[in-house]
N, C-alpha and C. Protein backbone atom coordinates (compact mmCIF):
# COMPACT_ATOMS: atom_id res chain seq x y z
N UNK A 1 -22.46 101.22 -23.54
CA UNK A 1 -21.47 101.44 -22.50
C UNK A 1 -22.11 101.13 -21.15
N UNK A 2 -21.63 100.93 -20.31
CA UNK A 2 -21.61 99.88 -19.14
C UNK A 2 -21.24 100.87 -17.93
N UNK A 3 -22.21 101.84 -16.76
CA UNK A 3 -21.67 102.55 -15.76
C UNK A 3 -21.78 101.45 -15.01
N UNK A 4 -20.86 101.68 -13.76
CA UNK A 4 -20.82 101.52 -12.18
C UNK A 4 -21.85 101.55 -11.51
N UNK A 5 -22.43 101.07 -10.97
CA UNK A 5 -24.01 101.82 -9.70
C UNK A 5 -23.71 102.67 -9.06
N UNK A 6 -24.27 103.68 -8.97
CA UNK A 6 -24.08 104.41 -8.18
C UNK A 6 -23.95 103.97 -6.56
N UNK A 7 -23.35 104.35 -6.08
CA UNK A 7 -23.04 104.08 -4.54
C UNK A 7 -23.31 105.64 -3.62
N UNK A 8 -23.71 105.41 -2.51
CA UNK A 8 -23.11 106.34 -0.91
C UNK A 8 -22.02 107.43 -1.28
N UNK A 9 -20.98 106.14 -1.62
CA UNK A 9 -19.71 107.01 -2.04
C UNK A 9 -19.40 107.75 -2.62
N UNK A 10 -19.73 107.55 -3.87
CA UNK A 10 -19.82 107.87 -5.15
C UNK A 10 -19.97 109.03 -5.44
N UNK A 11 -21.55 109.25 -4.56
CA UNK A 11 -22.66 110.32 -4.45
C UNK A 11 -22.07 111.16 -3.87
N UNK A 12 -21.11 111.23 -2.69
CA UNK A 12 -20.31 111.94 -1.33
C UNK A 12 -19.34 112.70 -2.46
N UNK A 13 -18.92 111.90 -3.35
CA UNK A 13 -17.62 112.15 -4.36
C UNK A 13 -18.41 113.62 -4.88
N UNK A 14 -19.54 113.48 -5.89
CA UNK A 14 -20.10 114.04 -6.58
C UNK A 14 -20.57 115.40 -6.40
N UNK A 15 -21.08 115.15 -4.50
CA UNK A 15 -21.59 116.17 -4.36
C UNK A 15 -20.45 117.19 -3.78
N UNK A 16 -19.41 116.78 -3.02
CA UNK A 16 -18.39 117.52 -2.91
C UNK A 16 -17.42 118.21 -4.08
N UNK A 17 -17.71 117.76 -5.27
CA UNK A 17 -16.81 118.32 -6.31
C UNK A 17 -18.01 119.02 -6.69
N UNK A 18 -19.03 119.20 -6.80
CA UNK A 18 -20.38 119.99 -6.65
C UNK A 18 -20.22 121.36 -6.20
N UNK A 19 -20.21 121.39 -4.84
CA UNK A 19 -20.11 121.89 -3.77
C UNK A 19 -18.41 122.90 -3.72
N UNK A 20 -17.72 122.30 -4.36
CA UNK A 20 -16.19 122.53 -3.88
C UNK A 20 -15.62 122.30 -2.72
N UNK A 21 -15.97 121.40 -1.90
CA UNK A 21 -15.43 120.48 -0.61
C UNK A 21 -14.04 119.92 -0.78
N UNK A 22 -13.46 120.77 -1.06
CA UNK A 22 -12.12 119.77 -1.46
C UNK A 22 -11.54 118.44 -0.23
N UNK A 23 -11.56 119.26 0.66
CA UNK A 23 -11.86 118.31 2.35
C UNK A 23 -12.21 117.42 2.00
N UNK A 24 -13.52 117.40 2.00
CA UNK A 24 -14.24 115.84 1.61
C UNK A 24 -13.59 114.76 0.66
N UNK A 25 -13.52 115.77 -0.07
CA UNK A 25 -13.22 115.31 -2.06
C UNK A 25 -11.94 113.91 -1.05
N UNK A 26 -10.80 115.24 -0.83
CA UNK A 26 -9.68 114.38 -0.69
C UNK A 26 -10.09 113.48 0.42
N UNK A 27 -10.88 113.46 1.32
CA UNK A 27 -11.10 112.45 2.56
C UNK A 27 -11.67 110.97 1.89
N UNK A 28 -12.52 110.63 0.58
CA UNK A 28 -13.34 110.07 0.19
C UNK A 28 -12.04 109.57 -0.94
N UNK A 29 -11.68 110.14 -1.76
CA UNK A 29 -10.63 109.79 -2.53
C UNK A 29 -9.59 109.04 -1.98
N UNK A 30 -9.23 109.86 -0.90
CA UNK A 30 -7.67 109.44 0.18
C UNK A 30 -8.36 107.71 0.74
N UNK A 31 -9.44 107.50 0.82
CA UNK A 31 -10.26 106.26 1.61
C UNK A 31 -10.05 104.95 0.42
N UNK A 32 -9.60 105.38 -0.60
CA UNK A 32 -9.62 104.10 -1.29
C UNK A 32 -10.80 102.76 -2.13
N UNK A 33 -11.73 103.55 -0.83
CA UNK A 33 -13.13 103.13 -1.41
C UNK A 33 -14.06 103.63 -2.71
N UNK A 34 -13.58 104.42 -3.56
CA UNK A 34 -14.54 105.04 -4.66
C UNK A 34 -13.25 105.14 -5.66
N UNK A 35 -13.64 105.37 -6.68
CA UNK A 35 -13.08 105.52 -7.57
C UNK A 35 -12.72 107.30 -8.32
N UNK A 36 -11.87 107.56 -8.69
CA UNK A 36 -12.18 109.07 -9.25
C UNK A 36 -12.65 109.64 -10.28
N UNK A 37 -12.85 107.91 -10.85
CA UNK A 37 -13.61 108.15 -12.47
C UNK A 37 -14.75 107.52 -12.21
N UNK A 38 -15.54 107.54 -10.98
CA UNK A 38 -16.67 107.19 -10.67
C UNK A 38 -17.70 108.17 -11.61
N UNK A 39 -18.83 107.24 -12.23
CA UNK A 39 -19.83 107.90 -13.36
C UNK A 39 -21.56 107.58 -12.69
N UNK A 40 -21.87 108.53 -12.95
CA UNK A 40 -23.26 108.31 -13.01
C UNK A 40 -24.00 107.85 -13.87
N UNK A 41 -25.03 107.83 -13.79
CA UNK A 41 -26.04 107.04 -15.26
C UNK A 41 -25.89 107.76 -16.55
N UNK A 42 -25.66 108.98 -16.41
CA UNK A 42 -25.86 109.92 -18.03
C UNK A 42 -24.19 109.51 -17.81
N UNK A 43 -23.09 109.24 -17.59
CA UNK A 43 -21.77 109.02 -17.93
C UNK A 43 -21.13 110.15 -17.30
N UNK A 44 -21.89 111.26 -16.47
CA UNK A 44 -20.73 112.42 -16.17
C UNK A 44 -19.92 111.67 -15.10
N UNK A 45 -19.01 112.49 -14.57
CA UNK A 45 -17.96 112.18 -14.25
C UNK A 45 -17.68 113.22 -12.51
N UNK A 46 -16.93 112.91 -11.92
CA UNK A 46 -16.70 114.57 -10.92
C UNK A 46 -16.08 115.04 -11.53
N UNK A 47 -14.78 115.00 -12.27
CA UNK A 47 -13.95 115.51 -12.81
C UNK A 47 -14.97 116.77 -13.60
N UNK A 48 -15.71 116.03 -14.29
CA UNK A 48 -16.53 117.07 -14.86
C UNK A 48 -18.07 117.80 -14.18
N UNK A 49 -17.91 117.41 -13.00
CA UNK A 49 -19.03 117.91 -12.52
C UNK A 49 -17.97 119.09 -11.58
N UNK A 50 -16.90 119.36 -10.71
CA UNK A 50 -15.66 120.14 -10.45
C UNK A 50 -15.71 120.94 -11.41
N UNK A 51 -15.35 120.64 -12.54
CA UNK A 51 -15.10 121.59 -13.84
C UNK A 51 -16.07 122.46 -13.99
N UNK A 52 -17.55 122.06 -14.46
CA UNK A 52 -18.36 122.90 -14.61
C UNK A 52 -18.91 123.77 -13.81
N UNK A 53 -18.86 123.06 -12.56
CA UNK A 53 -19.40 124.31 -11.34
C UNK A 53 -17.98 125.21 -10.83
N UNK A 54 -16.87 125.04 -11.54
CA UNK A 54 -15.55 126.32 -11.27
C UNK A 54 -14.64 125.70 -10.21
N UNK A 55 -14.84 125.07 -9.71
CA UNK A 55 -14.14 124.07 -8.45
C UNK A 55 -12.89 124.04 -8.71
N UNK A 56 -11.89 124.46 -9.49
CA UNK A 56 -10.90 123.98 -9.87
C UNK A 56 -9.22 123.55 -8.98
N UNK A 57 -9.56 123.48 -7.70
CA UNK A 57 -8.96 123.13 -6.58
C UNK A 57 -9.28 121.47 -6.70
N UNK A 58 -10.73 121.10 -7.26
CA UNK A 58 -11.23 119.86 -7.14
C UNK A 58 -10.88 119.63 -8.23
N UNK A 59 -10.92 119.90 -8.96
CA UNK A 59 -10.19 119.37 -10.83
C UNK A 59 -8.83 119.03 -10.50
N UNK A 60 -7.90 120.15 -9.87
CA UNK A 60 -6.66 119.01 -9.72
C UNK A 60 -6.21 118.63 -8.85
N UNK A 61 -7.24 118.40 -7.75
CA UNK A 61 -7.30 116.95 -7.21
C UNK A 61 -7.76 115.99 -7.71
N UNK A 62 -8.67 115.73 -8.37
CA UNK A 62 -9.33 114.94 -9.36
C UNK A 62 -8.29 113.99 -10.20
N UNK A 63 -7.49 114.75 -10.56
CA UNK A 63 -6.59 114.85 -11.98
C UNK A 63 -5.29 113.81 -11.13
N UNK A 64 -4.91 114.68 -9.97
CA UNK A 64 -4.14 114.09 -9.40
C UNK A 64 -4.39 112.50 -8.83
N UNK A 65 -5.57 112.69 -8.45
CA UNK A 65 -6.20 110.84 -7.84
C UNK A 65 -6.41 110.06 -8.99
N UNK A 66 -5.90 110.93 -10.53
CA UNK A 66 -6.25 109.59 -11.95
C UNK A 66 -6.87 109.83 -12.29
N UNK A 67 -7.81 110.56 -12.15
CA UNK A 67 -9.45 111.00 -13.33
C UNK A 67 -8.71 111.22 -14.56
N UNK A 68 -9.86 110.20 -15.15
CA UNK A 68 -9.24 110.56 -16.58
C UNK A 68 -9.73 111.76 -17.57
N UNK A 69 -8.94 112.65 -18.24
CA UNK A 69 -9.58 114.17 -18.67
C UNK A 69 -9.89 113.60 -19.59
N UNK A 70 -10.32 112.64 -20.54
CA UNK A 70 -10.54 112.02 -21.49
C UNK A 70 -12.05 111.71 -21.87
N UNK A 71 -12.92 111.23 -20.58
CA UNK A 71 -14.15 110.62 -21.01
C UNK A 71 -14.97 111.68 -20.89
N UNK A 72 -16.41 111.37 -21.78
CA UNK A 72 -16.75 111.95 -22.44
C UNK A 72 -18.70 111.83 -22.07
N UNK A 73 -19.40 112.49 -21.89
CA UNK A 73 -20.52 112.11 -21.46
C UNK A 73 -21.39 111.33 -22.61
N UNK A 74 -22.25 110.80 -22.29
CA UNK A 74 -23.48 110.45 -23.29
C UNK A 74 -24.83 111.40 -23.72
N UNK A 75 -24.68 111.93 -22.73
CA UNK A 75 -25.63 112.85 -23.10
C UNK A 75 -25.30 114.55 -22.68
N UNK A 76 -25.92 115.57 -23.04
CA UNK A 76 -25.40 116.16 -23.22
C UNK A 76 -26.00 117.20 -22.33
N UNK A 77 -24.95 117.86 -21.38
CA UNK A 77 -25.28 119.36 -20.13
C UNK A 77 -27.03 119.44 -20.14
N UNK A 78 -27.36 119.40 -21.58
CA UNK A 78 -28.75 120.49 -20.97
C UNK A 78 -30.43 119.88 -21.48
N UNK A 79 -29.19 118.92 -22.01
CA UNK A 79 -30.43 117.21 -22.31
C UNK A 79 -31.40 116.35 -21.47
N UNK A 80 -30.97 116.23 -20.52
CA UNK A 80 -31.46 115.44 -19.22
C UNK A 80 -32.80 116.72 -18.07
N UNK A 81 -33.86 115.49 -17.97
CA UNK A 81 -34.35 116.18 -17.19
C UNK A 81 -33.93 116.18 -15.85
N UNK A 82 -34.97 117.58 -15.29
CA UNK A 82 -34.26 118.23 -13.96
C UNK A 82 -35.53 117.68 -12.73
């Protein structure tokens, strides 16, 4: 499977659904420039990075900008080093 590069953007996306920035989330989303199914190298997702840290203001915004609830990581929460 084949990610995106990571970008600026991307990263802004990530860390605000992180964070729970919904502000941001939607400022970066609303910009047209990133995607909402933007992935990182292990395949997570914001959708699922929102989800896991409780954000759920950012999940359905997420949901709402098209993230798809569908994909699925490659590796797994507690696999990857820190």
């Amino acid at each position: 499977m084949s990610f995106k590069k990571e970008t600026p953007l991307a990263n802004a996306v990530f860390w605000a659904a992180r964070k729970g920035n919904l502000a941001l989330l939607q400022l970066l989303l609303n910009s047209g420039r990133v995607d909402a199914d933007c992935r990182d190298s292990y395949g997570t997702t914001a959708l699922m990075v929102a989800s896991y840290s409780g954000h759920y203001d950012c999940v359905k915004e997420l949901i709402m900008q098209g993230a798809d609830i569908n994909y699925q990581r490659e590796v797994c929460w507690g696999n990857e080093t820190q």
